[in-house]
N, C-alpha and C. Protein backbone atom coordinates (compact mmCIF):
# COMPACT_ATOMS: atom_id res chain seq x y z
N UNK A 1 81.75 55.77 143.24
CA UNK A 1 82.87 55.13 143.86
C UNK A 1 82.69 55.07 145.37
N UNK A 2 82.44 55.97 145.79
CA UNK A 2 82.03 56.13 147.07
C UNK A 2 81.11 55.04 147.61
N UNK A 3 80.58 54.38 146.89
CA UNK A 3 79.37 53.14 147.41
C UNK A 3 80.15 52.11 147.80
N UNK A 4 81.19 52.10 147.07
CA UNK A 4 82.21 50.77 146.96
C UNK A 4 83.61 50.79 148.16
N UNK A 5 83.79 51.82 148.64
CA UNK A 5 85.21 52.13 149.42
C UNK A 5 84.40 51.79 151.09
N UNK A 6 84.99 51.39 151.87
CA UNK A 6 84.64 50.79 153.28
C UNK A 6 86.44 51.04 154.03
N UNK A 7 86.15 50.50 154.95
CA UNK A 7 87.17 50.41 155.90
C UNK A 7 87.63 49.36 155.85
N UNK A 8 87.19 48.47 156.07
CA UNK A 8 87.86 47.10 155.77
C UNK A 8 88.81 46.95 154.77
N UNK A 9 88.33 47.54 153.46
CA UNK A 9 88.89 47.58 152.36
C UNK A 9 90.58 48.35 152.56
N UNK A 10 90.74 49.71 153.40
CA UNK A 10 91.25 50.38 153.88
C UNK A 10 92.70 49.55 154.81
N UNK A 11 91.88 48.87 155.34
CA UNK A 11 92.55 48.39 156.82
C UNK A 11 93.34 47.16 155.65
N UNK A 12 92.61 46.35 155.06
CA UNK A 12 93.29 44.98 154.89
C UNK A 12 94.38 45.37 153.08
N UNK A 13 94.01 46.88 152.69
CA UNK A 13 94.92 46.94 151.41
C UNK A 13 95.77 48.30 151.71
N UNK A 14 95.35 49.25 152.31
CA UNK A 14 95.95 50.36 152.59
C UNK A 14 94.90 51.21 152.04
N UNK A 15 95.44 52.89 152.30
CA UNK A 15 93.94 53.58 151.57
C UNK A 15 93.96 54.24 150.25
N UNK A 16 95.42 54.17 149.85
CA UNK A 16 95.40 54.64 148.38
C UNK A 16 95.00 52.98 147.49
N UNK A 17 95.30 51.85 148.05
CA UNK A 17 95.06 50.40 147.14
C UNK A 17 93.45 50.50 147.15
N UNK A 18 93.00 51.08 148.28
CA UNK A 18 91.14 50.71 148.82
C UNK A 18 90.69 51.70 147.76
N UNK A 19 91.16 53.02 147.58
CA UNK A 19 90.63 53.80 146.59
C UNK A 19 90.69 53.52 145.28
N UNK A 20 91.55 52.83 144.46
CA UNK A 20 92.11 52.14 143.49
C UNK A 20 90.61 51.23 143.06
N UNK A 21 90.79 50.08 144.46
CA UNK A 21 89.90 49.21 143.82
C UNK A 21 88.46 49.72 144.09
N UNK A 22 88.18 50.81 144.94
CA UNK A 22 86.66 51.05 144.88
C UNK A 22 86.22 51.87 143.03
N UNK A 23 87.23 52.37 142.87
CA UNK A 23 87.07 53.12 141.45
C UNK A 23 87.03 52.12 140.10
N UNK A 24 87.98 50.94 140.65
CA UNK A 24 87.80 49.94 139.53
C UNK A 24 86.10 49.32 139.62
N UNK A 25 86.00 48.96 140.54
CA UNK A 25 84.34 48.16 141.26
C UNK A 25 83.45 49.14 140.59
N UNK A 26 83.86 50.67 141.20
CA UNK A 26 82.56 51.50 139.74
C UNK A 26 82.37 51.97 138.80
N UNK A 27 83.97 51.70 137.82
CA UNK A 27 83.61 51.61 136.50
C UNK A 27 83.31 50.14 135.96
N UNK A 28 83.33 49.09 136.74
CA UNK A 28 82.70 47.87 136.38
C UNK A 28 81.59 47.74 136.32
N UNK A 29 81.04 48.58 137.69
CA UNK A 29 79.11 48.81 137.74
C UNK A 29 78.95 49.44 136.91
N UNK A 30 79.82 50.41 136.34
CA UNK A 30 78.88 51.19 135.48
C UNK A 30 78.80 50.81 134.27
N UNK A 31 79.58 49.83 133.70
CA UNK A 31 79.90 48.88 132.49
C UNK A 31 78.46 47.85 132.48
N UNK A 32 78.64 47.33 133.43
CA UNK A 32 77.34 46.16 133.86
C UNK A 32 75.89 46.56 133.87
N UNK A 33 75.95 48.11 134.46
CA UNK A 33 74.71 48.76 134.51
C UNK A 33 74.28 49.12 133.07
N UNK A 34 75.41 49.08 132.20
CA UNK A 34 75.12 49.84 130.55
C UNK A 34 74.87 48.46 130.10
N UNK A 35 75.38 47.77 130.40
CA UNK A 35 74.94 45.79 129.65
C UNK A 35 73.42 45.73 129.63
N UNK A 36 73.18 45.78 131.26
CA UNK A 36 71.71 45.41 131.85
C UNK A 36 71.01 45.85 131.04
N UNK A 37 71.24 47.81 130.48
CA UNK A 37 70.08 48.49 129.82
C UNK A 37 69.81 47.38 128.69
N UNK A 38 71.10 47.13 127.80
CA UNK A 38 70.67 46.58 126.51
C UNK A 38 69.51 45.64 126.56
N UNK A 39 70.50 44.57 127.42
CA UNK A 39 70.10 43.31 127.81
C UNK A 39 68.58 43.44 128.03
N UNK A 40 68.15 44.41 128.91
CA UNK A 40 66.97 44.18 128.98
C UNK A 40 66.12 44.87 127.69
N UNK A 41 66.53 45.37 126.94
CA UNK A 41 65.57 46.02 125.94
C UNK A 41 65.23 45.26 125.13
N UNK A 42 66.71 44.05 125.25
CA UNK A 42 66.42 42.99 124.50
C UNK A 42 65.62 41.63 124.87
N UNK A 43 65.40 41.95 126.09
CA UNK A 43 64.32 40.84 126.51
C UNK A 43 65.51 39.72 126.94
N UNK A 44 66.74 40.07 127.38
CA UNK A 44 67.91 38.72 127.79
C UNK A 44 67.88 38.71 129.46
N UNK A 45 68.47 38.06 129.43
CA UNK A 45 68.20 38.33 131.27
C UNK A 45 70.06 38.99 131.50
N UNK A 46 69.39 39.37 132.75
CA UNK A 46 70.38 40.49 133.16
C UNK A 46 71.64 39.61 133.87
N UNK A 47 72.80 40.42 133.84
CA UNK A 47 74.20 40.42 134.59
C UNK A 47 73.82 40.36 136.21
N UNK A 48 74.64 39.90 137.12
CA UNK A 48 74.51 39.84 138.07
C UNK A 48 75.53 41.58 138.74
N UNK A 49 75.27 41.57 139.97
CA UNK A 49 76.23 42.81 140.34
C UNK A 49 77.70 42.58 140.53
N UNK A 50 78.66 43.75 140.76
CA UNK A 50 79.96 43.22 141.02
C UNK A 50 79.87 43.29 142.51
N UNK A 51 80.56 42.25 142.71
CA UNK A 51 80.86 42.14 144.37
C UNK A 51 82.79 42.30 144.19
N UNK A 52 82.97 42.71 145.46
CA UNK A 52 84.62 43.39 145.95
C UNK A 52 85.21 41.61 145.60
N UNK A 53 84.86 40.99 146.17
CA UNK A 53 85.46 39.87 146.26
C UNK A 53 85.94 39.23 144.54
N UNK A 54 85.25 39.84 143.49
CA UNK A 54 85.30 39.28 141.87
C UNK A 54 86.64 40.18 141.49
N UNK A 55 86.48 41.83 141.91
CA UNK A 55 87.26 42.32 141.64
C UNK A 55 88.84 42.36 142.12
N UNK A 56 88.74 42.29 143.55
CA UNK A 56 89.89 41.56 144.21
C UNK A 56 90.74 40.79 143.52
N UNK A 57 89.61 39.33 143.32
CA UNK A 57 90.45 38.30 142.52
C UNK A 57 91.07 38.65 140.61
N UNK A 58 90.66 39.56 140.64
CA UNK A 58 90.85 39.76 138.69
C UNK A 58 92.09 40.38 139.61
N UNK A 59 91.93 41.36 139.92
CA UNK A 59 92.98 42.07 140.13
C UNK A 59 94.62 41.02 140.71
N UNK A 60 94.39 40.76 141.51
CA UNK A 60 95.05 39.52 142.01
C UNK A 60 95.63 38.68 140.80
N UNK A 61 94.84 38.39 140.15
CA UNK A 61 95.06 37.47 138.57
C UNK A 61 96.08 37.90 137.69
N UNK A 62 95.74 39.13 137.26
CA UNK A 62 96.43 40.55 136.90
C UNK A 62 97.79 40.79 137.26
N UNK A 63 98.06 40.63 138.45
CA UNK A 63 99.03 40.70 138.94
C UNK A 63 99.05 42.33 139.62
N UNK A 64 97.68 42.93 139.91
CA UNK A 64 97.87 44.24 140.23
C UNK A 64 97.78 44.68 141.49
N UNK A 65 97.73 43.38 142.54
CA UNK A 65 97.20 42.97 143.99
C UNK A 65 98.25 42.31 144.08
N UNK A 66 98.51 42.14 145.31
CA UNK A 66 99.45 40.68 145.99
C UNK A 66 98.62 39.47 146.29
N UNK A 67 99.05 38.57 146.14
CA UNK A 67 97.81 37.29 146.20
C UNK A 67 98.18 37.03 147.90
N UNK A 68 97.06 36.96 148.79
CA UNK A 68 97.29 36.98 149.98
C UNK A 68 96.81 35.52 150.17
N UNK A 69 97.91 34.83 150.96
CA UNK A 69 97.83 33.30 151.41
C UNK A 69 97.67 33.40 152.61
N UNK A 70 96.60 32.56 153.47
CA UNK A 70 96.19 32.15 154.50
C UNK A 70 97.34 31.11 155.01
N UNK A 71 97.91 31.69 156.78
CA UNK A 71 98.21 30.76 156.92
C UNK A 71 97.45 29.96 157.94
N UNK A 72 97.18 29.08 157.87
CA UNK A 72 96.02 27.58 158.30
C UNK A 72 96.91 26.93 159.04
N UNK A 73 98.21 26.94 158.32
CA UNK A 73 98.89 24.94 159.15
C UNK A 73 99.94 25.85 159.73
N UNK A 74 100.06 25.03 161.18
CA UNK A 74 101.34 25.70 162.01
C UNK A 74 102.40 24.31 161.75
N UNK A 75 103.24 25.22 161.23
CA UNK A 75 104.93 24.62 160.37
C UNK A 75 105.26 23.96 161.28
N UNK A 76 105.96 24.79 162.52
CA UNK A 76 106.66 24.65 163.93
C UNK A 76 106.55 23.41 164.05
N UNK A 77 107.99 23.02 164.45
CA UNK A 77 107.85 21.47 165.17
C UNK A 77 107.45 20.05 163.86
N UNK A 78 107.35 20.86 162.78
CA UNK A 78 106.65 20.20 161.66
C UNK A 78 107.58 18.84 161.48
N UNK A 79 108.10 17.29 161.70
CA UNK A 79 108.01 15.84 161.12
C UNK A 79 109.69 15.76 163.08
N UNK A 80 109.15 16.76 163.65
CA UNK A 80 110.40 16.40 165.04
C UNK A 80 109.68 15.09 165.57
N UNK A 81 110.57 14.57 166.35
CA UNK A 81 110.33 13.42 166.69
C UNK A 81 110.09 13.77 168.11
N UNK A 82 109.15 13.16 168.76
CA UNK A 82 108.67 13.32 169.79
C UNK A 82 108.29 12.76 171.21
């Protein structure tokens, strides 16, 4: 778990949410890492890794995250006549 927890993670969810999702991220690796073994014994090609950003979004999906919206367009002043 510890591979997976950063600051960023910390800063932009809080540090009990950052610990949450670093623990989800490494029982996913460690799910993926038990695939790979098969996979490869079987001659299949392998899973790719989990990245924060896959898990984020499941979670998010889930409803176990807040879905965080960018705001881009400034409203203000939005159809005044000018």
């Amino acid at each position: 778990m510890k591979h997976f927890f950063d600051k960023a993670l910390a800063e932009r969810y809080g540090y009990g949410l950052a610990i949450f999702i670093a623990a989800e991220m490494s029982d996913l690796q460690r799910a993926i890492d038990r695939t790979n073994a098969r996979r490869e014994r079987d001659g299949r090609r392998l899973l790719d890794d989990v990245l924060v950003d896959d898990v984020i979004s499941a979670m998010q999906k889930q409803g176990m995250l807040p879905v965080q919206r960018k705001n881009d367009s400034n409203v203000t002043g939005a159809g005044a006549a000018g």
